[in-house]
PDB file of N, CA and C in Angstrom:
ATOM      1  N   UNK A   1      -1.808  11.404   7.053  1.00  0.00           N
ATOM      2  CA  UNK A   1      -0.802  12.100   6.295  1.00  0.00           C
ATOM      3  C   UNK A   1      -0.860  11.609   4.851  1.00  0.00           C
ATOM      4  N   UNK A   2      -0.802  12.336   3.999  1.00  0.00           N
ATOM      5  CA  UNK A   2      -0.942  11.916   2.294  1.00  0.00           C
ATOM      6  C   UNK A   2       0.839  11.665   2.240  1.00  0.00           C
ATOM      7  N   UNK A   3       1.231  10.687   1.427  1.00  0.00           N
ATOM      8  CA  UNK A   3       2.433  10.704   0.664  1.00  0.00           C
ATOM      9  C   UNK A   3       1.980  10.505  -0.687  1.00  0.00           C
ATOM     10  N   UNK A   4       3.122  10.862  -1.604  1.00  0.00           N
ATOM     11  CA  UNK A   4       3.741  10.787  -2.799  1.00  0.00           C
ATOM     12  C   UNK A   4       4.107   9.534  -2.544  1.00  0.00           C
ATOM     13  N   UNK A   5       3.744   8.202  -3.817  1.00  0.00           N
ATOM     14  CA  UNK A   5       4.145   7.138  -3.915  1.00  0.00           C
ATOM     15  C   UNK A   5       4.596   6.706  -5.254  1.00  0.00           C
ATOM     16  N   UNK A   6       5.913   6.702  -5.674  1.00  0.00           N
ATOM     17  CA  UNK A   6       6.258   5.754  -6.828  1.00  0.00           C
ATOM     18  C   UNK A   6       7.018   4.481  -7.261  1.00  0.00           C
ATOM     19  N   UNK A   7       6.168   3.664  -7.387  1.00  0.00           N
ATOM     20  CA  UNK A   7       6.624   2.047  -7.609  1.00  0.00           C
ATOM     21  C   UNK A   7       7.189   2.145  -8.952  1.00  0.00           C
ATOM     22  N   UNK A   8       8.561   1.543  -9.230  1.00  0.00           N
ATOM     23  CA  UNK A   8       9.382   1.160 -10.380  1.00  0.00           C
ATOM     24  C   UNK A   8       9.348  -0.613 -10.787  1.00  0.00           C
ATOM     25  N   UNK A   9       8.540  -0.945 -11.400  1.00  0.00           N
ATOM     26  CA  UNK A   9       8.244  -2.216 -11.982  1.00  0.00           C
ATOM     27  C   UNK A   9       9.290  -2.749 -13.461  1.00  0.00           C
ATOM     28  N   UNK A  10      10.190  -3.561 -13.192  1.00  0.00           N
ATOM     29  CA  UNK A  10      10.979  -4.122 -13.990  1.00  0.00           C
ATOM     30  C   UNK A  10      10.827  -5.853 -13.841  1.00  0.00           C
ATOM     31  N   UNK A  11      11.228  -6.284 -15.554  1.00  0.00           N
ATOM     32  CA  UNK A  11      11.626  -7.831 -15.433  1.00  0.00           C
ATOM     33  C   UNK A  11      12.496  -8.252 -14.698  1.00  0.00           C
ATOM     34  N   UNK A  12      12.119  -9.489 -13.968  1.00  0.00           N
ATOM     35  CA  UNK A  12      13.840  -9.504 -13.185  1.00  0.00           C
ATOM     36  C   UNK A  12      15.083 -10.027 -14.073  1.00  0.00           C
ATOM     37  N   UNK A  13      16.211 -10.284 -13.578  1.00  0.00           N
ATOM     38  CA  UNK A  13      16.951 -10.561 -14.569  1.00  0.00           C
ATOM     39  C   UNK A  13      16.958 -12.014 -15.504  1.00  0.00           C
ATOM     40  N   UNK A  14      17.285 -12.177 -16.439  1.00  0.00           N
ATOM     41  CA  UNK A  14      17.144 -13.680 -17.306  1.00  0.00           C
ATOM     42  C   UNK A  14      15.307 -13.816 -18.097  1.00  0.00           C
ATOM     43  N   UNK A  15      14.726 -13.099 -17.700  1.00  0.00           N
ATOM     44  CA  UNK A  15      13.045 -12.844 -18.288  1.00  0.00           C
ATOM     45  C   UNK A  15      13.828 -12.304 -19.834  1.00  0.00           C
ATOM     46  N   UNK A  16      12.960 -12.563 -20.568  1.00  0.00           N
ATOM     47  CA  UNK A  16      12.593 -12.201 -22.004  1.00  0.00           C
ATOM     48  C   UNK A  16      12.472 -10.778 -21.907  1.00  0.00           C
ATOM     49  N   UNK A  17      12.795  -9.821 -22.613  1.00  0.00           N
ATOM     50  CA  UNK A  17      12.185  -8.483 -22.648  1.00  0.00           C
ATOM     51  C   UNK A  17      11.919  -8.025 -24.037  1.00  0.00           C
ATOM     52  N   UNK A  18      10.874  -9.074 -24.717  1.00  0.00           N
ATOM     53  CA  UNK A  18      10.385  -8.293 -26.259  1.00  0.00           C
ATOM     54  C   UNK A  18      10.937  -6.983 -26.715  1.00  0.00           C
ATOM     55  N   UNK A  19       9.786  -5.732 -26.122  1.00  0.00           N
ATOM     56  CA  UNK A  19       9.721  -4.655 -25.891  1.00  0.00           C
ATOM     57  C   UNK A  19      11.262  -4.113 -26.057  1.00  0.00           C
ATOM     58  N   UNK A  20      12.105  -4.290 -24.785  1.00  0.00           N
ATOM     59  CA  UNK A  20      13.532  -4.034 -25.142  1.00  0.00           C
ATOM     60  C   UNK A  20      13.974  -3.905 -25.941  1.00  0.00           C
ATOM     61  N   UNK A  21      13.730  -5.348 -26.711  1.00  0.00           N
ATOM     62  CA  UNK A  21      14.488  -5.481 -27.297  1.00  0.00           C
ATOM     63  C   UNK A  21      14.551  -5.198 -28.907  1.00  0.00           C
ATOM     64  N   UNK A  22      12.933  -4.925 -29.237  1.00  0.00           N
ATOM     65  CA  UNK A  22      12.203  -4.117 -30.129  1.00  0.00           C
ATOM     66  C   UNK A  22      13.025  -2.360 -30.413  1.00  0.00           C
ATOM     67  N   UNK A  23      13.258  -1.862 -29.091  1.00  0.00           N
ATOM     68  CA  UNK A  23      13.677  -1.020 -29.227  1.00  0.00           C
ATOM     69  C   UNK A  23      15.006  -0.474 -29.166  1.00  0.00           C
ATOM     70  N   UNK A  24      15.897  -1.243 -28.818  1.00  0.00           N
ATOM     71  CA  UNK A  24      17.368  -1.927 -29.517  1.00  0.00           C
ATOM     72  C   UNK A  24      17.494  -1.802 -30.582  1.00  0.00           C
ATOM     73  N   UNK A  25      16.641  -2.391 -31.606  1.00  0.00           N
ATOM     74  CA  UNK A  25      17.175  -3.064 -32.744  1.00  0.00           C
ATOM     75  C   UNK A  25      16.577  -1.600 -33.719  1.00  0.00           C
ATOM     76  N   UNK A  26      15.605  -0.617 -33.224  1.00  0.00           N
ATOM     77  CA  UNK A  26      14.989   0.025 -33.701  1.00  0.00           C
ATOM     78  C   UNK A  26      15.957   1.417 -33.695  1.00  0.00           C
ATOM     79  N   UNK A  27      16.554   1.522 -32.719  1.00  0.00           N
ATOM     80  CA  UNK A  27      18.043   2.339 -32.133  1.00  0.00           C
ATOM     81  C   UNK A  27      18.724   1.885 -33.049  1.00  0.00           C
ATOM     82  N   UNK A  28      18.983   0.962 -33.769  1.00  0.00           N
ATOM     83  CA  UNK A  28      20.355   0.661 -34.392  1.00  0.00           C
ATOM     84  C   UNK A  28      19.822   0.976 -36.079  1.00  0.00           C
ATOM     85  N   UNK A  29      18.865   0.671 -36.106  1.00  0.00           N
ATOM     86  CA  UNK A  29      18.263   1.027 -37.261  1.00  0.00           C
ATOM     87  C   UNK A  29      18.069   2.376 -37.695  1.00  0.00           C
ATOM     88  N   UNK A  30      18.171   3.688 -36.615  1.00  0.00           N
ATOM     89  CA  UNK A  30      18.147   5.228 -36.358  1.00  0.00           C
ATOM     90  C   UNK A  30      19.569   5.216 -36.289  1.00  0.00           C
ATOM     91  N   UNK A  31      20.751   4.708 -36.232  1.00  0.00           N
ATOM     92  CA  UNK A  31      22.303   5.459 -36.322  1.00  0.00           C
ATOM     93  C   UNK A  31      22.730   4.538 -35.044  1.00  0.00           C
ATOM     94  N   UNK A  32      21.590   4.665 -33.980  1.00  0.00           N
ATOM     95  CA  UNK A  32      22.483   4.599 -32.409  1.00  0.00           C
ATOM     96  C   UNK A  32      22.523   3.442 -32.093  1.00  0.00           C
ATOM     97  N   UNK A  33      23.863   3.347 -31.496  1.00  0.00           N
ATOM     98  CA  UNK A  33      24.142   1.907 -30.891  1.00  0.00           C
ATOM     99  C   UNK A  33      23.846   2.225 -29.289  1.00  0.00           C
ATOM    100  N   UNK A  34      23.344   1.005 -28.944  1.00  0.00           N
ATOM    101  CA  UNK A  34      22.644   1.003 -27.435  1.00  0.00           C
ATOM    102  C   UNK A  34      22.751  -0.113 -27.255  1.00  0.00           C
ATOM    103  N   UNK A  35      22.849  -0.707 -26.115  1.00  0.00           N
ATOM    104  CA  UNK A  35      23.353  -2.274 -25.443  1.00  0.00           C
ATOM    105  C   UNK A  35      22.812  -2.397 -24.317  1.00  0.00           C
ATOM    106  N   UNK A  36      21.971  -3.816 -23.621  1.00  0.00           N
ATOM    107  CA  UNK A  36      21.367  -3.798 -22.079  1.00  0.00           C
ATOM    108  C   UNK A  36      20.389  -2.530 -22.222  1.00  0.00           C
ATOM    109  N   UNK A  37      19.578  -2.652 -23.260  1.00  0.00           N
ATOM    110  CA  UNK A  37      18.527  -2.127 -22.793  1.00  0.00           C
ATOM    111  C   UNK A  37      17.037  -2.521 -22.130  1.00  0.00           C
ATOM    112  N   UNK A  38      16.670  -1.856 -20.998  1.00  0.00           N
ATOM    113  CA  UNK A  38      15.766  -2.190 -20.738  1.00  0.00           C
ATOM    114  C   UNK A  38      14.640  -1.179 -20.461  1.00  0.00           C
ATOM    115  N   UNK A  39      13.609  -1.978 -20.125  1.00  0.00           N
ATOM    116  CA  UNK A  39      12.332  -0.970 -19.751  1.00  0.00           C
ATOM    117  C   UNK A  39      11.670  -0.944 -18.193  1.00  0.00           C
ATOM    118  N   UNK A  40      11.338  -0.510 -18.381  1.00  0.00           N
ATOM    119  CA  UNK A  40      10.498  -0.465 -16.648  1.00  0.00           C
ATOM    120  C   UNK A  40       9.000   0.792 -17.147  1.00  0.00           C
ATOM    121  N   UNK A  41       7.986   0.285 -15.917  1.00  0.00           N
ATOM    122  CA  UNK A  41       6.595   0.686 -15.850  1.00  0.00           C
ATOM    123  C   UNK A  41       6.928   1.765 -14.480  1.00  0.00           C
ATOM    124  N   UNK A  42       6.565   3.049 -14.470  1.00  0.00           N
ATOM    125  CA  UNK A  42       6.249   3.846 -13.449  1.00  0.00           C
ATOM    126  C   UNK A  42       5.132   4.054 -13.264  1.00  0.00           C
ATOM    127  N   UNK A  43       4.418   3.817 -11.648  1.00  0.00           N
ATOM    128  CA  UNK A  43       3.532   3.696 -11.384  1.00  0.00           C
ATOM    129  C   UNK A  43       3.626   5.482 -10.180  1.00  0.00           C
ATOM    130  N   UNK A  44       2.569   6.558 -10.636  1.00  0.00           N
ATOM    131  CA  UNK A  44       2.356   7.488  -9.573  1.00  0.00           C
ATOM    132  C   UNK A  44       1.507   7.465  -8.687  1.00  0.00           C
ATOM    133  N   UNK A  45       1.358   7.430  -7.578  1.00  0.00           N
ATOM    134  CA  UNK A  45       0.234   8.019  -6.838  1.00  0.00           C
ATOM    135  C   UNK A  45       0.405   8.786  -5.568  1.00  0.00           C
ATOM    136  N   UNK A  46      -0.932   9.364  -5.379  1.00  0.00           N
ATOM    137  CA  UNK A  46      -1.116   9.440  -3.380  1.00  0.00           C
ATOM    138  C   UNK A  46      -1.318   8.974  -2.834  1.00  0.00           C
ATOM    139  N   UNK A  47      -0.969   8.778  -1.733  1.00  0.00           N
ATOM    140  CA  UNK A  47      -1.672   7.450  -0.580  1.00  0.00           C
ATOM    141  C   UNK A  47      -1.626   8.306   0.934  1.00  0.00           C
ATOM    142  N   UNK A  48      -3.134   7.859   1.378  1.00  0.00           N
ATOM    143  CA  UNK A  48      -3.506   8.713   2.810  1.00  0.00           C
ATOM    144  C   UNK A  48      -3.223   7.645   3.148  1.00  0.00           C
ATOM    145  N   UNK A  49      -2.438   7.617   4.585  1.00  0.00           N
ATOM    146  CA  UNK A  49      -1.976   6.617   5.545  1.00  0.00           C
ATOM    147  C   UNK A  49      -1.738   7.563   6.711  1.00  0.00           C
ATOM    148  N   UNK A  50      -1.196   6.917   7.570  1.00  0.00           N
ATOM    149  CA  UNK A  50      -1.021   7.487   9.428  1.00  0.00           C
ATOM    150  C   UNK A  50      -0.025   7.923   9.305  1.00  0.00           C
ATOM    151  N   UNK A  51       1.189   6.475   8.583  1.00  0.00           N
ATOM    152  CA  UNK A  51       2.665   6.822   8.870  1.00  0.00           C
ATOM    153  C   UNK A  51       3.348   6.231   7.714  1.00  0.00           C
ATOM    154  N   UNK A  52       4.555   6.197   7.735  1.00  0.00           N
ATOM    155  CA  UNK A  52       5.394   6.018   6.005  1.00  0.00           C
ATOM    156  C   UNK A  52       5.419   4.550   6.262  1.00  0.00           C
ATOM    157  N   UNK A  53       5.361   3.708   7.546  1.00  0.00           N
ATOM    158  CA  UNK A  53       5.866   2.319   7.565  1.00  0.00           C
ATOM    159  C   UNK A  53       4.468   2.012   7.091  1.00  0.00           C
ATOM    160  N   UNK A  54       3.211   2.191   7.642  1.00  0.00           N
ATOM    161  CA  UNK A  54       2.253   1.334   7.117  1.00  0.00           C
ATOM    162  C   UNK A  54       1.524   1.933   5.300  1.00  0.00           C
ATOM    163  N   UNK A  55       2.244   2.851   5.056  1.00  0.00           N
ATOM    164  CA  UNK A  55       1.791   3.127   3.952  1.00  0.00           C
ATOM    165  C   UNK A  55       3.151   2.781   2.882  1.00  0.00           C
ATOM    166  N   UNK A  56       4.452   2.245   3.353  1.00  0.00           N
ATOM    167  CA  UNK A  56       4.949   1.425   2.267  1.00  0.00           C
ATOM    168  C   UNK A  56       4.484  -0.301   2.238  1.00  0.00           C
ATOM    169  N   UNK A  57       4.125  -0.646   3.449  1.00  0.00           N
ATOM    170  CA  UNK A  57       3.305  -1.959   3.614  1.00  0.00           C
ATOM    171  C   UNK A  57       1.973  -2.035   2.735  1.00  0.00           C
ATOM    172  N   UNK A  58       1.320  -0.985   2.759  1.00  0.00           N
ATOM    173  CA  UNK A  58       0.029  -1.191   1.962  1.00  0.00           C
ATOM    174  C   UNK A  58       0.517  -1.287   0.306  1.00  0.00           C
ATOM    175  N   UNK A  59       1.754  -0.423   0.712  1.00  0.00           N
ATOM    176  CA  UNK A  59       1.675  -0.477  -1.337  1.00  0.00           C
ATOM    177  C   UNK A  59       2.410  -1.851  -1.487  1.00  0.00           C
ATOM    178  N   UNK A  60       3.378  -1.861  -0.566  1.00  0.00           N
ATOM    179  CA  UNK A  60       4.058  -3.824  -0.836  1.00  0.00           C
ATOM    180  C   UNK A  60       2.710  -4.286  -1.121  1.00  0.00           C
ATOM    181  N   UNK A  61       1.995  -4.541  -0.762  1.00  0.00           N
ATOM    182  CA  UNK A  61       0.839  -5.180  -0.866  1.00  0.00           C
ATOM    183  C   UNK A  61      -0.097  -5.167  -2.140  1.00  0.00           C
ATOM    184  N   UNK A  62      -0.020  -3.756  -2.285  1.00  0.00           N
ATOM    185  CA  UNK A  62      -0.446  -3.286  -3.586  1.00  0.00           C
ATOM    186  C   UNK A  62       0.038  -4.659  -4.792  1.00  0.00           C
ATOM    187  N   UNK A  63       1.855  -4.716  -4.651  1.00  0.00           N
ATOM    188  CA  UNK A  63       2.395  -4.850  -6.154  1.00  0.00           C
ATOM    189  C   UNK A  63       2.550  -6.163  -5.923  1.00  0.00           C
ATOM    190  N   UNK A  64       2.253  -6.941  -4.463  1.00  0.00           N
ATOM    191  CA  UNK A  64       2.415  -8.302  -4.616  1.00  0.00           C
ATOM    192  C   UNK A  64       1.035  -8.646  -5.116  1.00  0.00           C
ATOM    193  N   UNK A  65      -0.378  -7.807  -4.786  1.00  0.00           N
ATOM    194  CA  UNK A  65      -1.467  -8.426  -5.420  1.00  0.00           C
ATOM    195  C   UNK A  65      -2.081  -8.102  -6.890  1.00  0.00           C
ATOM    196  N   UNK A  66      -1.558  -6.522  -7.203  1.00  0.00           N
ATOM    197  CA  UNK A  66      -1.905  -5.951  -8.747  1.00  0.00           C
ATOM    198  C   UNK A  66      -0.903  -5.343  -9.535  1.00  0.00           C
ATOM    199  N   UNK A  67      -0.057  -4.748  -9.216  1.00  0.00           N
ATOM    200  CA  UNK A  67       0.444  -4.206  -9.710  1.00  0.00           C
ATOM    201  C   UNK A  67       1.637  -4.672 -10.594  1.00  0.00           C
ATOM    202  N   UNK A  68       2.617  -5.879 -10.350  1.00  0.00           N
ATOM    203  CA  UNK A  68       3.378  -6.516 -10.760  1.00  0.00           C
ATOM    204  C   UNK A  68       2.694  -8.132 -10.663  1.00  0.00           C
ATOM    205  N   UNK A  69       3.461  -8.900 -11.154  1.00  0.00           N
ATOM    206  CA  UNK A  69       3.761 -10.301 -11.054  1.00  0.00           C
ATOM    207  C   UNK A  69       5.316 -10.526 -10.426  1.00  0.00           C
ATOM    208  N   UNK A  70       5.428 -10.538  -9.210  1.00  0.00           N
ATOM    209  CA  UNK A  70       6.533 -10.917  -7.808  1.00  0.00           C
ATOM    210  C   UNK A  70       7.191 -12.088  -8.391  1.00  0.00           C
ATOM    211  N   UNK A  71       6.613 -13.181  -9.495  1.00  0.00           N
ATOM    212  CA  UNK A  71       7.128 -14.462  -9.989  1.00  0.00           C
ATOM    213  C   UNK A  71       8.360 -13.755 -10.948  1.00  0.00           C
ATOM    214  N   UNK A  72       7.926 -12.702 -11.680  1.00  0.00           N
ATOM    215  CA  UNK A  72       8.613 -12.443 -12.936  1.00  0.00           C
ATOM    216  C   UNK A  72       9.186 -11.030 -12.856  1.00  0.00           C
ATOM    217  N   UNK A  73       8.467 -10.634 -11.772  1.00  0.00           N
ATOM    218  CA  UNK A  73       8.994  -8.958 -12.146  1.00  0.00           C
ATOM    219  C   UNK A  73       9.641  -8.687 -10.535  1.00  0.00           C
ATOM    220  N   UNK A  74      10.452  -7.478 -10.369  1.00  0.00           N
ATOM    221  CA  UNK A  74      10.796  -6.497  -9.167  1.00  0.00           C
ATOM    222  C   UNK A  74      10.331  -5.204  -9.024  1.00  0.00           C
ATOM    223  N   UNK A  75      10.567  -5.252  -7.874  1.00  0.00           N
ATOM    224  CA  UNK A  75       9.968  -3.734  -8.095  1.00  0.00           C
ATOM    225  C   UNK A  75      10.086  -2.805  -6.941  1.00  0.00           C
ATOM    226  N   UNK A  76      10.548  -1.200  -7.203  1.00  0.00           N
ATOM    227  CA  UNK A  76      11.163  -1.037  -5.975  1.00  0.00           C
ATOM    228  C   UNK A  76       9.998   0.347  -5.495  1.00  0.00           C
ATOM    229  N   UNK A  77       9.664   0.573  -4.087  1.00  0.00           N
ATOM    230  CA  UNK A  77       9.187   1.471  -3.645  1.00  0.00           C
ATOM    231  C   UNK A  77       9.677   2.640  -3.438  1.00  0.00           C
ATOM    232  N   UNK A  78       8.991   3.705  -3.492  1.00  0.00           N
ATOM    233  CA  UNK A  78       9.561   5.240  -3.282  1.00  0.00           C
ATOM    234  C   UNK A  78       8.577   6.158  -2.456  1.00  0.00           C
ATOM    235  N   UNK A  79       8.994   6.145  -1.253  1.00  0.00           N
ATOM    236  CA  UNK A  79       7.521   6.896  -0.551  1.00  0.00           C
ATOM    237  C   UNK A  79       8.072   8.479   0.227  1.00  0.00           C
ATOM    238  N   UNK A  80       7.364   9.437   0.098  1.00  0.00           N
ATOM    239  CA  UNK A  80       7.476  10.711   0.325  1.00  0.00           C
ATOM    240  C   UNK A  80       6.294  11.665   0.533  1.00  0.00           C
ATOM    241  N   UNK A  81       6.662  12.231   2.246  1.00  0.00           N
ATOM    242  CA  UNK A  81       5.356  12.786   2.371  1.00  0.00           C
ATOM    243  C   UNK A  81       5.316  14.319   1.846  1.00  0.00           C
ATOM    244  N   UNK A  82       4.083  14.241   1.803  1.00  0.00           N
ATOM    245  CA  UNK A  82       3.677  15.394   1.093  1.00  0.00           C
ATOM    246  C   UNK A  82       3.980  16.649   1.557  1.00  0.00           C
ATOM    247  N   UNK A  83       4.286  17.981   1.269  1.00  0.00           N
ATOM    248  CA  UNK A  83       4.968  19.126   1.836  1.00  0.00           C
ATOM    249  C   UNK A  83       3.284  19.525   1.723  1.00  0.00           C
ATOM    250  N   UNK A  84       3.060  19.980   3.055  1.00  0.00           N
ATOM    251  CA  UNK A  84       1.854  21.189   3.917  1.00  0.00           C
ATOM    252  C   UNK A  84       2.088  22.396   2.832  1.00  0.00           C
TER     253      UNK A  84
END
């Protein structure tokens, strides 16, 4: 069965967020005030698997070995099979 897979990769909380915070200050500098901003990485794909349990296991797997750093970052799974 193919699913639709999207991993949401964020700092966890108390991490540094440059980037953020780059674009905070860049918001305030354009008119807008914005507060707690943050960023996150979306990751898309397909994934052929049997069933949804071993194909959210493969992608856990995925983001504990490439996709994130598990020390510094979270990250949440989204799995959905594909409509025939």
């Amino acid at each position: 069965m193919r699913y639709d897979v999207q991993v949401k990769i964020s700092l966890k909380k108390g991490m540094l967020n440059p980037e953020a915070s780059t674009i905070e200050r860049a918001l305030a500098l354009l008119g807008y005030e914005v507060q707690d901003t943050d960023t996150i990485d979306i990751i898309k794909f397909v994934l052929d698997e049997d069933t949804e349990e071993k194909a959210r296991e493969e992608v856990d797997d995925m983001c504990q070995r490439l996709l994130c750093n598990p020390v510094i970052h979270d990250y949440e799974i989204e799995i959905n099979p594909q409509e025939d």
